[in-house]
N, C-alpha and C. Protein backbone atom coordinates (compact mmCIF):
# COMPACT_ATOMS: atom_id res chain seq x y z
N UNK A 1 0.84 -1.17 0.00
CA UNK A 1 0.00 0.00 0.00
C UNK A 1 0.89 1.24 0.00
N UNK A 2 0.70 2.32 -0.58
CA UNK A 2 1.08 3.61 -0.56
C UNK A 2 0.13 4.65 -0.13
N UNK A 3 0.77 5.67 0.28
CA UNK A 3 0.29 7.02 0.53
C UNK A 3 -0.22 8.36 -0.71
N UNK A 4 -0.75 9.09 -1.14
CA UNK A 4 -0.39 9.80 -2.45
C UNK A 4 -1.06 11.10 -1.33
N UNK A 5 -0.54 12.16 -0.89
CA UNK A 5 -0.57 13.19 0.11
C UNK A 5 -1.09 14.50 -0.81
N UNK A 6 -0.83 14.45 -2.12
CA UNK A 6 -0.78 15.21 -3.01
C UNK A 6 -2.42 15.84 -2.96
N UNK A 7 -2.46 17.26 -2.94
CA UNK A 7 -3.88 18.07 -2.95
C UNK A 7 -4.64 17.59 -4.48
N UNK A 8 -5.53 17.73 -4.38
CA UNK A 8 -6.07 17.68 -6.18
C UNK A 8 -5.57 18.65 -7.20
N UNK A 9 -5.54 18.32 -8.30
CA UNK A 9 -4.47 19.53 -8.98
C UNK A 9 -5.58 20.16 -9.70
N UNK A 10 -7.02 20.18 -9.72
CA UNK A 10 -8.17 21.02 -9.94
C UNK A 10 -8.06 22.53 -8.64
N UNK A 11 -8.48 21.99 -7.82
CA UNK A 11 -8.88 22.78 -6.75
C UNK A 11 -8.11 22.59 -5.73
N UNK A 12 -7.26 21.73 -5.53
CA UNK A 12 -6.39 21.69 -4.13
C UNK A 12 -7.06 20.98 -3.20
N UNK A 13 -8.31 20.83 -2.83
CA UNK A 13 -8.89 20.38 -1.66
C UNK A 13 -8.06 18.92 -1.66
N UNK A 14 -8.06 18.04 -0.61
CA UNK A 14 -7.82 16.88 0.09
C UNK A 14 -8.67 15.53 -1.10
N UNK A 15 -7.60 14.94 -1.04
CA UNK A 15 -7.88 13.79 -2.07
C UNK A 15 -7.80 12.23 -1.35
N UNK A 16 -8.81 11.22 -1.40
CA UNK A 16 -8.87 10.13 -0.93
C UNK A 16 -8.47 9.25 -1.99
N UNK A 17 -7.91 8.14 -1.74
CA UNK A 17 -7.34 7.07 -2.40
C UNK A 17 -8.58 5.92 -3.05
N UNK A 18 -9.02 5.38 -3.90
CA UNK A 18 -10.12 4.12 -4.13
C UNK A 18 -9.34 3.24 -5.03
N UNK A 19 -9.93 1.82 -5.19
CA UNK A 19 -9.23 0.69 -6.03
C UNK A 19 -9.88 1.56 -7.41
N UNK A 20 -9.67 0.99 -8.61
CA UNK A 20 -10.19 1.50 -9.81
C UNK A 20 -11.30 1.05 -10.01
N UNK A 21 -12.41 1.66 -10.30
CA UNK A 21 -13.32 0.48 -10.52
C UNK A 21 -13.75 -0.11 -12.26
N UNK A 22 -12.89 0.61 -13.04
CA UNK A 22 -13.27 0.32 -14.31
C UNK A 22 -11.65 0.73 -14.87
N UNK A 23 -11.18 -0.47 -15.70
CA UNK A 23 -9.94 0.32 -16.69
C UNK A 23 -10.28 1.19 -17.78
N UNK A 24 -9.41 2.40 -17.75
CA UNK A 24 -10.03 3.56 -18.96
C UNK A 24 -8.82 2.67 -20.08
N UNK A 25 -9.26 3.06 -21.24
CA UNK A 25 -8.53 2.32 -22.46
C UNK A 25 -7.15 3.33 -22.77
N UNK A 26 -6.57 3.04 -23.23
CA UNK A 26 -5.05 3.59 -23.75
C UNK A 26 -4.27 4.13 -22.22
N UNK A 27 -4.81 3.77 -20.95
CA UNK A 27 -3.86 4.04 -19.91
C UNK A 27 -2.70 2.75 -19.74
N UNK A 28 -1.35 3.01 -18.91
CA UNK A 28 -0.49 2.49 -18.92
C UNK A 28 -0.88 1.06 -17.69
N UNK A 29 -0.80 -0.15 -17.82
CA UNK A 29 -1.67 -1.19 -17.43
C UNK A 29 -0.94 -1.40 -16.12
N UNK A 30 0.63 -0.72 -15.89
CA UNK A 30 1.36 -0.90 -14.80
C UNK A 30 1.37 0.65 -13.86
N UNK A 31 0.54 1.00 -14.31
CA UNK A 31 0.36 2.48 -13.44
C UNK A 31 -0.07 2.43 -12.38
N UNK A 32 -0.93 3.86 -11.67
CA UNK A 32 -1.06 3.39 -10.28
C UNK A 32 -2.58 2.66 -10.29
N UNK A 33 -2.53 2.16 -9.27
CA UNK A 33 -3.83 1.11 -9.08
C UNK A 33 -4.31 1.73 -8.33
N UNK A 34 -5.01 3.07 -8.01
CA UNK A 34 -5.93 3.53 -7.25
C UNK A 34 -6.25 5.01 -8.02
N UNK A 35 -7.44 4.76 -8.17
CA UNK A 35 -7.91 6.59 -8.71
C UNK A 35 -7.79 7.31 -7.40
N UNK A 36 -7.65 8.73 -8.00
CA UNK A 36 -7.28 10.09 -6.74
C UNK A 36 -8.85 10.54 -7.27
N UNK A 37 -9.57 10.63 -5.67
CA UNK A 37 -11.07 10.94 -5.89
C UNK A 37 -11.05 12.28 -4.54
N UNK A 38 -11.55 13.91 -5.61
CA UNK A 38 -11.27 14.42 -4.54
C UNK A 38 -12.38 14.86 -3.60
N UNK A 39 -12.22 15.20 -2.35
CA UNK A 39 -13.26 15.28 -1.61
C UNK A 39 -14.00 16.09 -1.61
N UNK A 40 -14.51 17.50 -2.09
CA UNK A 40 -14.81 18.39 -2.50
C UNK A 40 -16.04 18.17 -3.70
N UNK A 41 -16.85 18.44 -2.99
CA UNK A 41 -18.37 17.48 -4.02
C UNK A 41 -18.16 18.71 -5.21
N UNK A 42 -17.97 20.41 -4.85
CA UNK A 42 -18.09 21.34 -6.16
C UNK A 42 -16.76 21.18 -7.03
N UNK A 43 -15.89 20.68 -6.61
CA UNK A 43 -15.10 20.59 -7.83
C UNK A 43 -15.10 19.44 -9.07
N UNK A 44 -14.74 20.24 -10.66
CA UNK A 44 -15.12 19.75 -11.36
C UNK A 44 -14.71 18.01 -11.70
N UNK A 45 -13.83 17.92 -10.94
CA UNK A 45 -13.30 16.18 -10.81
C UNK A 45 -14.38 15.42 -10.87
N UNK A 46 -15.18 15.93 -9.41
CA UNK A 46 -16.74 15.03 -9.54
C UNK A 46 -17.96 15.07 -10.74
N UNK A 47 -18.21 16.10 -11.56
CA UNK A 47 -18.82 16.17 -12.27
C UNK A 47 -19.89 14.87 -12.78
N UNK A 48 -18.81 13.90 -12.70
CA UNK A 48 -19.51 12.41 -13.29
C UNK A 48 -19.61 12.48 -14.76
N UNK A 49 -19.34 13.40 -15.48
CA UNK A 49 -18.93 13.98 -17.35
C UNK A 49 -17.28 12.94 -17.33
N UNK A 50 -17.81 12.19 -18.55
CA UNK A 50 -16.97 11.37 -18.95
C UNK A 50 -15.33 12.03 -19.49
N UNK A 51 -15.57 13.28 -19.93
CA UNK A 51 -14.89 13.98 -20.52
C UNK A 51 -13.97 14.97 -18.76
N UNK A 52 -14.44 14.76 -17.47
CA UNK A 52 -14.12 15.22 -16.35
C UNK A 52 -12.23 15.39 -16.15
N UNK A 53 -11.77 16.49 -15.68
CA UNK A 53 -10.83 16.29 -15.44
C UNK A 53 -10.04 14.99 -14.16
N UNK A 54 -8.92 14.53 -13.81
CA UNK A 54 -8.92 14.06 -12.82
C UNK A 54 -8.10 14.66 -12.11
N UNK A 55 -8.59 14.33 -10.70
CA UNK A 55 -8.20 14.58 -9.46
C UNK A 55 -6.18 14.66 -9.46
């Protein structure tokens, strides 16, 4: 397990760690194994728009 301490690079607020729950296509298959989901319901990370920036 690792740590990733890093703020969201949208908005800065505090970012929680999750397993992936779906592989996106053309990402690197040895990358990290946890999406950065940030906590901050108004920033645009959450959107749920496929096209969303990430955390």
């Amino acid at each position: 397990m690792y740590a990733d301490n890093k703020p969201c690079t949208v908005c800065g607020s505090e970012v929680s760690l999750r397993a992936h729950t779906d592989p996106r296509p053309g990402t690197d298959p040895d990358g990290p194994v946890d999406d950065r989901v940030c906590s901050n319901p108004d920033c645009p990370t959450n959107s749920g728009e496929p096209d969303a920036p990430r955390a």
